[in-house]
N, C-alpha and C. Protein backbone atom coordinates (compact mmCIF):
# COMPACT_ATOMS: atom_id res chain seq x y z
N UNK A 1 0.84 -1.20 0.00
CA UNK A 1 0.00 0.00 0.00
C UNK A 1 0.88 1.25 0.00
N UNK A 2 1.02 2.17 -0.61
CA UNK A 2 1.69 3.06 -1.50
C UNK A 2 0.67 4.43 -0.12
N UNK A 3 2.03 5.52 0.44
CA UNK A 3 1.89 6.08 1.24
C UNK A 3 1.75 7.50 0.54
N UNK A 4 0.25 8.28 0.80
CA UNK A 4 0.11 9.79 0.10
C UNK A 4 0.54 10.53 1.25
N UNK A 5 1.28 11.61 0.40
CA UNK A 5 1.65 12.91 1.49
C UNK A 5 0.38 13.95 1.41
N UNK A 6 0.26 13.66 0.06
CA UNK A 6 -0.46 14.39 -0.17
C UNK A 6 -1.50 14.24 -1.09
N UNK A 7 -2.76 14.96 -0.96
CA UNK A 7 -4.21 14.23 -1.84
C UNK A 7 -5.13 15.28 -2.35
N UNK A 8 -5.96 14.92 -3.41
CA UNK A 8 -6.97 15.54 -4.04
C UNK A 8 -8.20 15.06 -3.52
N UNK A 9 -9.78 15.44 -4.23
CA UNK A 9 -10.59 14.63 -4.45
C UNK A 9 -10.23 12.51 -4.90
N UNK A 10 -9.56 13.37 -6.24
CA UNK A 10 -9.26 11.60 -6.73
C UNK A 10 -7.86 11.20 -6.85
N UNK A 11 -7.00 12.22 -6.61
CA UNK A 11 -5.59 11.60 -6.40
C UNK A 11 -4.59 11.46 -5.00
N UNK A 12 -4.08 10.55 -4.97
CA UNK A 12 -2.75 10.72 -4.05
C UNK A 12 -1.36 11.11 -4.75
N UNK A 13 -0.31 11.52 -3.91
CA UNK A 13 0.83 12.13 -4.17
C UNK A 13 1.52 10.95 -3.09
N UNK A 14 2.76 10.59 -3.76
CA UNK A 14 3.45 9.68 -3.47
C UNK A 14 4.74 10.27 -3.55
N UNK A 15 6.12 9.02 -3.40
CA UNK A 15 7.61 9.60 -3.92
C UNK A 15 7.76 8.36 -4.26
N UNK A 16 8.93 8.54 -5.42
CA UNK A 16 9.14 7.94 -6.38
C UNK A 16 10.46 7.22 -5.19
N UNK A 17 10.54 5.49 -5.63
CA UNK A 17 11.50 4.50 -5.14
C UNK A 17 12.70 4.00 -6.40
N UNK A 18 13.51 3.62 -5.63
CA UNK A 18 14.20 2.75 -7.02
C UNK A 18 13.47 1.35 -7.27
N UNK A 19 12.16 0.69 -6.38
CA UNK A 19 11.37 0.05 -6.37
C UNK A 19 10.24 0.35 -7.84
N UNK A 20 10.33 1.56 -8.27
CA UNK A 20 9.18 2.07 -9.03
C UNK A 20 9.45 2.22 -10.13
N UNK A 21 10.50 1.08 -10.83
CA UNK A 21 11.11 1.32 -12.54
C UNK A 21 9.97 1.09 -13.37
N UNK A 22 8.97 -0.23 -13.08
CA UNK A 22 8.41 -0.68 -13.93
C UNK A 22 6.78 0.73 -14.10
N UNK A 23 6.84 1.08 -13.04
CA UNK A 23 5.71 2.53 -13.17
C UNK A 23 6.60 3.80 -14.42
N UNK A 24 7.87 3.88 -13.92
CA UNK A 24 8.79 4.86 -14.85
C UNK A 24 8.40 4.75 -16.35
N UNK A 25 8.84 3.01 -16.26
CA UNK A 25 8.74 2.90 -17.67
C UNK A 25 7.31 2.96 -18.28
N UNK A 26 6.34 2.38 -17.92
CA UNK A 26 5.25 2.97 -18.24
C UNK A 26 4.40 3.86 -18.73
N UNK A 27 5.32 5.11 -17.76
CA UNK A 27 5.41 6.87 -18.30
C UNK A 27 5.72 6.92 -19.03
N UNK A 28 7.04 6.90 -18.79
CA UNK A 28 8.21 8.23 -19.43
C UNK A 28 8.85 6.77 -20.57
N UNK A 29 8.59 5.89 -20.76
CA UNK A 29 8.93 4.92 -21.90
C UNK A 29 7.59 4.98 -23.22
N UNK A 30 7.11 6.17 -22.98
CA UNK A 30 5.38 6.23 -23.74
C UNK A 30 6.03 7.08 -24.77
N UNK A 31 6.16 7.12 -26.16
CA UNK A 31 6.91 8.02 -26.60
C UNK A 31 5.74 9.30 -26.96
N UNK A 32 4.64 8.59 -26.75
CA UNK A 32 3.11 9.99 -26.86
C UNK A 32 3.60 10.62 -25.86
N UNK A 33 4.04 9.94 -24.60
CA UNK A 33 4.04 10.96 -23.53
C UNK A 33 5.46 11.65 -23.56
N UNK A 34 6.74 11.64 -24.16
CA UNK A 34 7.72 11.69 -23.97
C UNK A 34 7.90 12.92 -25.64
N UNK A 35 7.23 12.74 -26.04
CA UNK A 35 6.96 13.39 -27.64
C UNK A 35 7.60 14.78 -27.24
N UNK A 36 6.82 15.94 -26.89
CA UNK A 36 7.43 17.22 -26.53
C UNK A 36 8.32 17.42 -25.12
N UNK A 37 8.57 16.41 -24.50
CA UNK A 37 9.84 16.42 -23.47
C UNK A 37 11.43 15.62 -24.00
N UNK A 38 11.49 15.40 -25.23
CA UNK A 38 13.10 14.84 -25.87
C UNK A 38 13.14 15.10 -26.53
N UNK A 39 14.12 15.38 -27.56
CA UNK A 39 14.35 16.08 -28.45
C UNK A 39 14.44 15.00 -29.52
N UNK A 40 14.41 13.66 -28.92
CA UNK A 40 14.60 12.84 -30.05
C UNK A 40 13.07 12.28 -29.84
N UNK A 41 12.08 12.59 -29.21
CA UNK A 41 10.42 12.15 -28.86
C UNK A 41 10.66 11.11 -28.37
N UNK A 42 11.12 10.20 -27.35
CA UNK A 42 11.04 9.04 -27.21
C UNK A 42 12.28 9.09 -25.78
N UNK A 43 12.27 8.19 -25.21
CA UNK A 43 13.24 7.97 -24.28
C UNK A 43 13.71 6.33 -23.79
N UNK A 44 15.17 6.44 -24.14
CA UNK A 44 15.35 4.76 -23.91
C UNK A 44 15.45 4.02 -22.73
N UNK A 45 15.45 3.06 -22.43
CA UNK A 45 15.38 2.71 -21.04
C UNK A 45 16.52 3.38 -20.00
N UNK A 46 17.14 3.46 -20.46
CA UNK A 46 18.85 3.95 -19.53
C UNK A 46 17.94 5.13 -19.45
N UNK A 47 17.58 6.15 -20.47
CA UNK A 47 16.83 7.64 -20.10
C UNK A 47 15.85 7.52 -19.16
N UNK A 48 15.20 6.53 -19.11
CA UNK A 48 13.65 6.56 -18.06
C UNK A 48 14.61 6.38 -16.94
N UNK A 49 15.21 5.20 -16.80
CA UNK A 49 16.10 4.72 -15.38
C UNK A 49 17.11 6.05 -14.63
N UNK A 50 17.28 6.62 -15.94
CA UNK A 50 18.00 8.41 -15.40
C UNK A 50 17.25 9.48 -14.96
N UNK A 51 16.73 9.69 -15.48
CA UNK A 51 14.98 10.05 -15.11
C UNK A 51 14.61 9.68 -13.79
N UNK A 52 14.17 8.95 -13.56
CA UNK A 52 13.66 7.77 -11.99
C UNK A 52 14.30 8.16 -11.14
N UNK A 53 15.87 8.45 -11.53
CA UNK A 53 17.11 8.44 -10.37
C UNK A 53 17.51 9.98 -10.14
N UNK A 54 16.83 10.86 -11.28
CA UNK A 54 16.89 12.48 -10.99
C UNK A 54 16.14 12.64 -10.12
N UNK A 55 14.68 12.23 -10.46
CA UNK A 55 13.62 12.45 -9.08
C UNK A 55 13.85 12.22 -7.75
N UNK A 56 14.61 11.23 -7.38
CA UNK A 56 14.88 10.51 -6.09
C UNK A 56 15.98 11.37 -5.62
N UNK A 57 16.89 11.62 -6.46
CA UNK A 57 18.00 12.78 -5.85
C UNK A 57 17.37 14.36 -5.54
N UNK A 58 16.40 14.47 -6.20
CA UNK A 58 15.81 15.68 -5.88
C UNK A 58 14.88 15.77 -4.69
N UNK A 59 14.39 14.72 -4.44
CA UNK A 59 13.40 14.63 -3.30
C UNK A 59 14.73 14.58 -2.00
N UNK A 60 15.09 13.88 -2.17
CA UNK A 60 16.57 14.01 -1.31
C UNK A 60 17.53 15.45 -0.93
N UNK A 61 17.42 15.82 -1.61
CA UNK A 61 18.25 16.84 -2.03
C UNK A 61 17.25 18.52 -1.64
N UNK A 62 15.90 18.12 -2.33
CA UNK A 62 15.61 19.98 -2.44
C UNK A 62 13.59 19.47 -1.51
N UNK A 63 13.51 18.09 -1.35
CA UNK A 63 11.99 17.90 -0.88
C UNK A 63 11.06 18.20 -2.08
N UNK A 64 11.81 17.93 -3.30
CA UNK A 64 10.75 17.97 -4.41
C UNK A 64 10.65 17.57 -5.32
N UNK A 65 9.98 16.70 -6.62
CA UNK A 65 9.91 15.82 -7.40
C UNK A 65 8.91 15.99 -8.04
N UNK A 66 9.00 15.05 -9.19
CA UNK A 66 7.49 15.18 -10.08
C UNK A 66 7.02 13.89 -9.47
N UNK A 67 6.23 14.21 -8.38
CA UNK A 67 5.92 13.05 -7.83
C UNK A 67 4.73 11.75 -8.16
N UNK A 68 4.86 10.72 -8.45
CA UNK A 68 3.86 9.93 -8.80
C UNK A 68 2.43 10.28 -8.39
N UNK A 69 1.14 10.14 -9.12
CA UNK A 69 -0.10 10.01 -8.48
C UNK A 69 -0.72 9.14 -8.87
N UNK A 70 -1.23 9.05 -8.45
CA UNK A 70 -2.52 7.24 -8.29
C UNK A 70 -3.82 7.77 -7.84
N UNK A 71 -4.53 7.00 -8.43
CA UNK A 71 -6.12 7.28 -8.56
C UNK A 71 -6.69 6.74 -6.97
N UNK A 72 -7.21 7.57 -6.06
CA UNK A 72 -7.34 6.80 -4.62
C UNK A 72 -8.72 5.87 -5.07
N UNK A 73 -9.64 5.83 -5.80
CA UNK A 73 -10.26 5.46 -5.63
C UNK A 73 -9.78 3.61 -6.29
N UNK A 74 -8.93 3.62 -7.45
CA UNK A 74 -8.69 2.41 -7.99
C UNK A 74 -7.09 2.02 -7.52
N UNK A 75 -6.27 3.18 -6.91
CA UNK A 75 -4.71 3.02 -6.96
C UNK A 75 -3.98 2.65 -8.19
N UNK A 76 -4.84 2.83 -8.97
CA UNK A 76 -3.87 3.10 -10.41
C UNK A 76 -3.00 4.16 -10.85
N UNK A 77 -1.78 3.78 -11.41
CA UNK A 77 -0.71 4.65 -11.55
C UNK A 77 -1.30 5.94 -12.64
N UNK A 78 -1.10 7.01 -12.29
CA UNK A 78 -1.70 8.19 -13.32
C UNK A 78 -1.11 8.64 -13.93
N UNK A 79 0.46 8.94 -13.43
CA UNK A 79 1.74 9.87 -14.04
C UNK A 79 2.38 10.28 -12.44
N UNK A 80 2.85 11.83 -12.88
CA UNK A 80 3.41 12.40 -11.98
C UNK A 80 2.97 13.88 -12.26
N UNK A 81 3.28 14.56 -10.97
CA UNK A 81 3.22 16.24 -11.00
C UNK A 81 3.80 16.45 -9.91
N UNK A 82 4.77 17.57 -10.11
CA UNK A 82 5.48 18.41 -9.15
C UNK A 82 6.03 19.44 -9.28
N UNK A 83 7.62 19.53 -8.39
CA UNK A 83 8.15 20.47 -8.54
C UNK A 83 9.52 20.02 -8.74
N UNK A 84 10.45 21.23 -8.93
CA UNK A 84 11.95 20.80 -9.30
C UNK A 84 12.70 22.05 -8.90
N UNK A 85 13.84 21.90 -8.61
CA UNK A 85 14.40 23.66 -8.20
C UNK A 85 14.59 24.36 -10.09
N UNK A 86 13.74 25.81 -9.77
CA UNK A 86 14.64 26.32 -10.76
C UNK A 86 15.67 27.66 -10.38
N UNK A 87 14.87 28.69 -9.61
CA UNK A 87 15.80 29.70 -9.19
C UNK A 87 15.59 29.72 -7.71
N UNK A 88 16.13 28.72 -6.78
CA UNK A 88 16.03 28.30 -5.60
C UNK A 88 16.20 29.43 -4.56
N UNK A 89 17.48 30.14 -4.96
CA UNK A 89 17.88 31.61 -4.63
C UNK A 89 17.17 32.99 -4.63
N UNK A 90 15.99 32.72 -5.38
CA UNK A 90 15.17 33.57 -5.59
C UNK A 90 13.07 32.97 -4.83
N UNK A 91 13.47 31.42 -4.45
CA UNK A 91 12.32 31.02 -4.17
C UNK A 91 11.63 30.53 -4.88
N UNK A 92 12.22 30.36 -6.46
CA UNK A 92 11.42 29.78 -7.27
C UNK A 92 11.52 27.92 -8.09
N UNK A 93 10.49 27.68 -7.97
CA UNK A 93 10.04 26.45 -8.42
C UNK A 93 9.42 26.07 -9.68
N UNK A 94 9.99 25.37 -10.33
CA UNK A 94 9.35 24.69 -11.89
C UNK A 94 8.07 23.71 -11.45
N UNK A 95 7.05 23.91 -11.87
CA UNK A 95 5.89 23.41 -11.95
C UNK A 95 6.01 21.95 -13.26
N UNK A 96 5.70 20.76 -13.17
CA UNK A 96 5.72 20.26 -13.90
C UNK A 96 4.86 18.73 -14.16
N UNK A 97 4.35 18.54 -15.14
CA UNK A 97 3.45 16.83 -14.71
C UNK A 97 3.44 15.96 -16.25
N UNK A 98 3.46 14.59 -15.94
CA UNK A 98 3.27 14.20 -17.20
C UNK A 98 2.44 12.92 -16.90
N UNK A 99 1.62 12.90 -17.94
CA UNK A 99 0.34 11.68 -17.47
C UNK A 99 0.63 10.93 -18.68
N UNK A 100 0.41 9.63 -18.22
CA UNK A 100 0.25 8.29 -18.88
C UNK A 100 -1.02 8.40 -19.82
N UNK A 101 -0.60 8.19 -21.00
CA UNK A 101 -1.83 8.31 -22.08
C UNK A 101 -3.24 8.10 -21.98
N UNK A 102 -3.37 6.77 -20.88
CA UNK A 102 -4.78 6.37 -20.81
C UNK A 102 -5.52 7.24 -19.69
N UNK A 103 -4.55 8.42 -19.47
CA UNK A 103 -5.25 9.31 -18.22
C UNK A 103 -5.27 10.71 -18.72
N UNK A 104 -5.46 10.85 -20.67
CA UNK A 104 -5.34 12.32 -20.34
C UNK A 104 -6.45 12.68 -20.79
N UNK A 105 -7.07 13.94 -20.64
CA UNK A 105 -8.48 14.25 -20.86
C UNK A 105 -9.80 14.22 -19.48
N UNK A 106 -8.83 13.53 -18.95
CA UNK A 106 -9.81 13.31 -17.41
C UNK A 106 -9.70 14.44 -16.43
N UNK A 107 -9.35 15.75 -16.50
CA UNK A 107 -8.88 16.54 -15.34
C UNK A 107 -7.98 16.60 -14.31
N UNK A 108 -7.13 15.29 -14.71
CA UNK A 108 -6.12 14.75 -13.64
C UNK A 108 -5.18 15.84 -13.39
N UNK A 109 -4.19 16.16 -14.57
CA UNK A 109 -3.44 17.19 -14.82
C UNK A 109 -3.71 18.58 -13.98
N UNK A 110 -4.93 19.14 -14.15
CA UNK A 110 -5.53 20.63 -13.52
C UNK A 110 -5.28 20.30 -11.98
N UNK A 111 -5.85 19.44 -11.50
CA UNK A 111 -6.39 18.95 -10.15
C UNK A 111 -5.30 18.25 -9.41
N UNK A 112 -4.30 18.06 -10.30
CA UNK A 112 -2.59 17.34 -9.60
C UNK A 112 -2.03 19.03 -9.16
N UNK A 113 -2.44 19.86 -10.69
CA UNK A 113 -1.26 21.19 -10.52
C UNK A 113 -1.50 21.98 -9.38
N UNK A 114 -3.43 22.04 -9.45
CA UNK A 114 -3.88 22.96 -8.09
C UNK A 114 -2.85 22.47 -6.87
N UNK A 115 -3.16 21.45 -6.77
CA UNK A 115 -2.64 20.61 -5.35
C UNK A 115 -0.98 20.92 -5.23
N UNK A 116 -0.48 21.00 -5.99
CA UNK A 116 1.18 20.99 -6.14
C UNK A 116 1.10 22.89 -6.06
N UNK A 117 0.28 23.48 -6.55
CA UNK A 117 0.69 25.39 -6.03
C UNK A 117 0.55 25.50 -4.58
N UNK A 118 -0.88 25.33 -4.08
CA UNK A 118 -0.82 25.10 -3.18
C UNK A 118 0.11 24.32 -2.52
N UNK A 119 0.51 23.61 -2.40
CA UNK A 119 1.67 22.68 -1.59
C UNK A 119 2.90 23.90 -1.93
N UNK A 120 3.62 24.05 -2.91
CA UNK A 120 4.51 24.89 -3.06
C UNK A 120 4.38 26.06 -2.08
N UNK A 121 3.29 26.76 -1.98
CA UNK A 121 3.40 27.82 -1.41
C UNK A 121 2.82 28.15 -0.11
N UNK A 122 2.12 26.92 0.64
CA UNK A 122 2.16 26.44 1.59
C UNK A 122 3.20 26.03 2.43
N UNK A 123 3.61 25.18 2.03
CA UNK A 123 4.59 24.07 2.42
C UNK A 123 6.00 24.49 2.35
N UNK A 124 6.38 25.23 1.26
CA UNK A 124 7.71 25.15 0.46
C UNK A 124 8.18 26.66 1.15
N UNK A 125 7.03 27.60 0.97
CA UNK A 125 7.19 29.04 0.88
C UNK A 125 7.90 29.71 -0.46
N UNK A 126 7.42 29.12 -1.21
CA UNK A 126 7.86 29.13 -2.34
C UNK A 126 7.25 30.91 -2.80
N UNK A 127 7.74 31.69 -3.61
CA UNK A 127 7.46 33.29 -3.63
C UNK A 127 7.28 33.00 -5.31
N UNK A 128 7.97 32.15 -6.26
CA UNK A 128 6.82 32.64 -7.21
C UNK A 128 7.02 30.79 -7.75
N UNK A 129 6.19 30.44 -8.69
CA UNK A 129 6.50 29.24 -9.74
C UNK A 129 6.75 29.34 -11.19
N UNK A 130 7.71 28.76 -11.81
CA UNK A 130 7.66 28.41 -13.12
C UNK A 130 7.58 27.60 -13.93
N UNK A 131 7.18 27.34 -15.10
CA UNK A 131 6.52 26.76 -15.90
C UNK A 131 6.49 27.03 -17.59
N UNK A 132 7.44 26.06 -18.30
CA UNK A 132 7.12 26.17 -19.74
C UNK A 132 6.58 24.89 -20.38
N UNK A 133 6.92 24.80 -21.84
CA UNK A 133 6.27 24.13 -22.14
C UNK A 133 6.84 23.80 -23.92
N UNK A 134 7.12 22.78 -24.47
CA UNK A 134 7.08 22.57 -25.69
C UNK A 134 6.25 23.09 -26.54
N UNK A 135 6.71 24.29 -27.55
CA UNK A 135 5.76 25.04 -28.52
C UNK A 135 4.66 24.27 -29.14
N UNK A 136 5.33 23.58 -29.61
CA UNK A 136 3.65 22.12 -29.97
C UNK A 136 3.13 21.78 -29.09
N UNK A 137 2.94 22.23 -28.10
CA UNK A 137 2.15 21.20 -26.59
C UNK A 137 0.98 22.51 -26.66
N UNK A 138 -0.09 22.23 -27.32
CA UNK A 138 -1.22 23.56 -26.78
C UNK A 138 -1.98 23.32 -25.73
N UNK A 139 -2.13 21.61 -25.40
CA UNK A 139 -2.70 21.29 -24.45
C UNK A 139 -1.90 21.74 -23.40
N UNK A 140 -0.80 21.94 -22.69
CA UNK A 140 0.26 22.23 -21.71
C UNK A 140 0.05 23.98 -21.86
N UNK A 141 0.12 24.39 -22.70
CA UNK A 141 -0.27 25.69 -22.78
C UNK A 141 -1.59 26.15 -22.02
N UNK A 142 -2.90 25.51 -22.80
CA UNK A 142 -3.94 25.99 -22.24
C UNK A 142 -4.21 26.11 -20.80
N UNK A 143 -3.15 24.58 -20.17
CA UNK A 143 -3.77 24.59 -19.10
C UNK A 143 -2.74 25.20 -17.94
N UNK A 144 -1.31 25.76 -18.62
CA UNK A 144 -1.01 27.27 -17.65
C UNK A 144 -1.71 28.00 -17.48
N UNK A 145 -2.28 28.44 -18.62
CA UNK A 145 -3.04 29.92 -18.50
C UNK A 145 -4.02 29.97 -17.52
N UNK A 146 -4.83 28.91 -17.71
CA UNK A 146 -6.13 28.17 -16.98
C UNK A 146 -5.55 28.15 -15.42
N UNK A 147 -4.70 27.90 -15.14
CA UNK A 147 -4.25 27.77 -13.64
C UNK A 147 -3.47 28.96 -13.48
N UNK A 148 -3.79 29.95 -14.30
CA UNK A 148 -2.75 31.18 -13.43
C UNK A 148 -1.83 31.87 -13.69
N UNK A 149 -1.12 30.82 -14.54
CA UNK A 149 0.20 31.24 -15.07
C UNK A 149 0.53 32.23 -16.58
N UNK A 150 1.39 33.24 -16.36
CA UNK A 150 1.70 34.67 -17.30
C UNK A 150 2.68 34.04 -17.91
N UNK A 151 2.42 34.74 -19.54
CA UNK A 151 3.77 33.99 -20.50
C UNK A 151 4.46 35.54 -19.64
N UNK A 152 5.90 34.80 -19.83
CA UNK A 152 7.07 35.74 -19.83
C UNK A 152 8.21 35.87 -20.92
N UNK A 153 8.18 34.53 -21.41
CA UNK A 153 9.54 35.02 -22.04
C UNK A 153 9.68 33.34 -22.84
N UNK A 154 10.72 33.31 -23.79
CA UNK A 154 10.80 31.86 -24.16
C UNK A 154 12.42 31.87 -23.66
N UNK A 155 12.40 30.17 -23.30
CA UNK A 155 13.69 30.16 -22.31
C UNK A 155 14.52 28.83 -23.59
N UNK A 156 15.53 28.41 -23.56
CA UNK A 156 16.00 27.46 -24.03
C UNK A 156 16.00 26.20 -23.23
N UNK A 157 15.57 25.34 -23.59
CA UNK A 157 15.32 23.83 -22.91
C UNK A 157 16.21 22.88 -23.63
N UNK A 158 17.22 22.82 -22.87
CA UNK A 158 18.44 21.51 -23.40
C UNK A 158 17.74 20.28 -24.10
N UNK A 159 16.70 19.67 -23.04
CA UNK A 159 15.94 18.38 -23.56
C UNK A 159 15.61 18.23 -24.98
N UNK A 160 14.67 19.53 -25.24
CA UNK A 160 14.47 19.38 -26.74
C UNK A 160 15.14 20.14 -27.79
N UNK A 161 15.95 20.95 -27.26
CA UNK A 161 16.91 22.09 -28.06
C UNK A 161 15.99 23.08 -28.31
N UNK A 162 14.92 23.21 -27.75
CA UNK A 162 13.77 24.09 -28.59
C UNK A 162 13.89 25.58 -27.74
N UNK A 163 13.59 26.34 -27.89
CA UNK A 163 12.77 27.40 -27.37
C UNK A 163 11.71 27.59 -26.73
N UNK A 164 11.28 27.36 -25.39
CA UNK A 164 9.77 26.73 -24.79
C UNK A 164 9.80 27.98 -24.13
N UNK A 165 7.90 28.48 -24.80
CA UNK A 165 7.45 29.18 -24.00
C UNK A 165 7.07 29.35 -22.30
N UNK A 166 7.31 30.49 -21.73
CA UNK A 166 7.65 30.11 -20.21
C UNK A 166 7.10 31.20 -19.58
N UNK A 167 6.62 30.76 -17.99
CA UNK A 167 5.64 31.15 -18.13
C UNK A 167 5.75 31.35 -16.14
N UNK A 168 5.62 32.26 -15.21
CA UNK A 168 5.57 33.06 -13.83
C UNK A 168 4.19 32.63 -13.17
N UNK A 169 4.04 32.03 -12.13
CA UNK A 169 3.07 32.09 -11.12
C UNK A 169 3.50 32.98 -10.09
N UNK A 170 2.27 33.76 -9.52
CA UNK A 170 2.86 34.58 -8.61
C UNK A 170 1.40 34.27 -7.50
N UNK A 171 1.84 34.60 -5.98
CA UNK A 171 0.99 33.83 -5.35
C UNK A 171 -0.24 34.44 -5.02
N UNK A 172 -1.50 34.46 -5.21
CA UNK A 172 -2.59 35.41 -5.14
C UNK A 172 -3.16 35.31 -4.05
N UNK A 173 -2.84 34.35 -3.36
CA UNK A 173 -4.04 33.66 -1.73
C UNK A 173 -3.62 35.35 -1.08
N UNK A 174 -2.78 35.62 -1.33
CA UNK A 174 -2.63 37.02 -0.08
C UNK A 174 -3.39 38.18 -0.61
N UNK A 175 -4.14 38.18 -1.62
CA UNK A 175 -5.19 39.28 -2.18
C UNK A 175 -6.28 38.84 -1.95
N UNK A 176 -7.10 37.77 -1.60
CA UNK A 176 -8.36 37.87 -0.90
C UNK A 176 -8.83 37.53 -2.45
C-alpha cells in the first residue's frame, strides 16, 4: 500500500522509489508521452532509469519531485506532478506533470497542478512558480493559462533544443 503525502478529491501524491522502474517505464517509456519532453520524442530505457534516479536525488536533495499520483479510488498509476528547483535563490520552483496516455483528458493534470501550487506555497514558501512548455504542446499551454500562469519570455530547454514558451506564477491567496 503506496503512502500519500499528499491528496486531491481523486488523487494521491506519493515519492518515487528505485522500487518504481516498472511505473517509470510505463510513463516516461510512452513516446506519446515523452513526444514534446526529448528532443529525439522518445526515451530509452537507460533515459527513463535516469529520469527515476533524478527524481529521487531531488526529493533528497531539495523535498521535491514530479511526484507519482494514483487514482485513490482504484490506486492506479496516473503519471506524476510536481516540482523541481529552478531559481532556488530567488524562491522559485518549476511546476511540472506528465500523465500516462490512458489518463489524459480526465482533469487529472488541472487537479494534480492545483494541489502541487498550493503545496509549493504552503509548504515550500515558495514566492513565485515556473513553468514552460514545448511550442507544440497547446494542451500544456492551455492549461497554464487556466491555472494562473503569465507567459514571460521563451527560455531554451536543453531536452528538446527548442525554445519553450515560459511562463511566472505569482501567489494570489494574499489578495483575498
Amino acid at each position: 500500500m503506496r503512502q500519500y503525502f499528499l491528496q486531491t478529491a481523486r488523487l494521491g501524491f506519493s515519492q518515487w522509489t528505485e522500487e518504481d522502474g516498472e511505473l517509470a517505464v510505463s510513463l516516461w517509456g510512452d513516446p506519446e508521452v515523452t513526444t514534446y519532453i526529448s528532443a529525439t520524442g522518445a526515451f530509452t530505457e537507460l533515459q527513463v532509469q535516469e529520469r527515476l534516479s533524478k527524481e529521487i536525488r531531488q526529493e533528497q536533495q531539495y523535498n521535491v519531485q514530479y511526484w507519482p499520483l494514483f487514482e485513490l479510488e482504484s490506486g492506479e498509476f496516473v503519471g506524476c506532478c510536481g516540482l523541481q528547483p529552478y531559481q532556488l535563490d530567488k524562491g522559485i520552483y518549476e511546476l511540472g506533470f506528465h500523465l500516462k496516455r490512458t489518463k489524459w483528458g480526465k482533469g487529472y493534470a488541472s487537479e494534480a497542478a492545483e494541489a502541487t501550487i498550493a503545496h509549493a506555497f504552503a509548504k515550500l514558501k515558495a514566492n513565485q512558480l515556473f513553468a514552460g512548455h514545448n511550442p507544440e504542446n497547446q494542451g500544456s499551454k492551455k492549461l497554464l493559462q487556466k491555472l494562473g500562469f503569465t507567459y514571460t519570455h521563451d527560455e531554451y530547454y536543453p531536452a528538446t533544443g527548442l525554445q519553450h514558451p515560459s511562463y511566472l506564477y505569482h501567489n494570489h491567496t494574499s489578495q483575498g
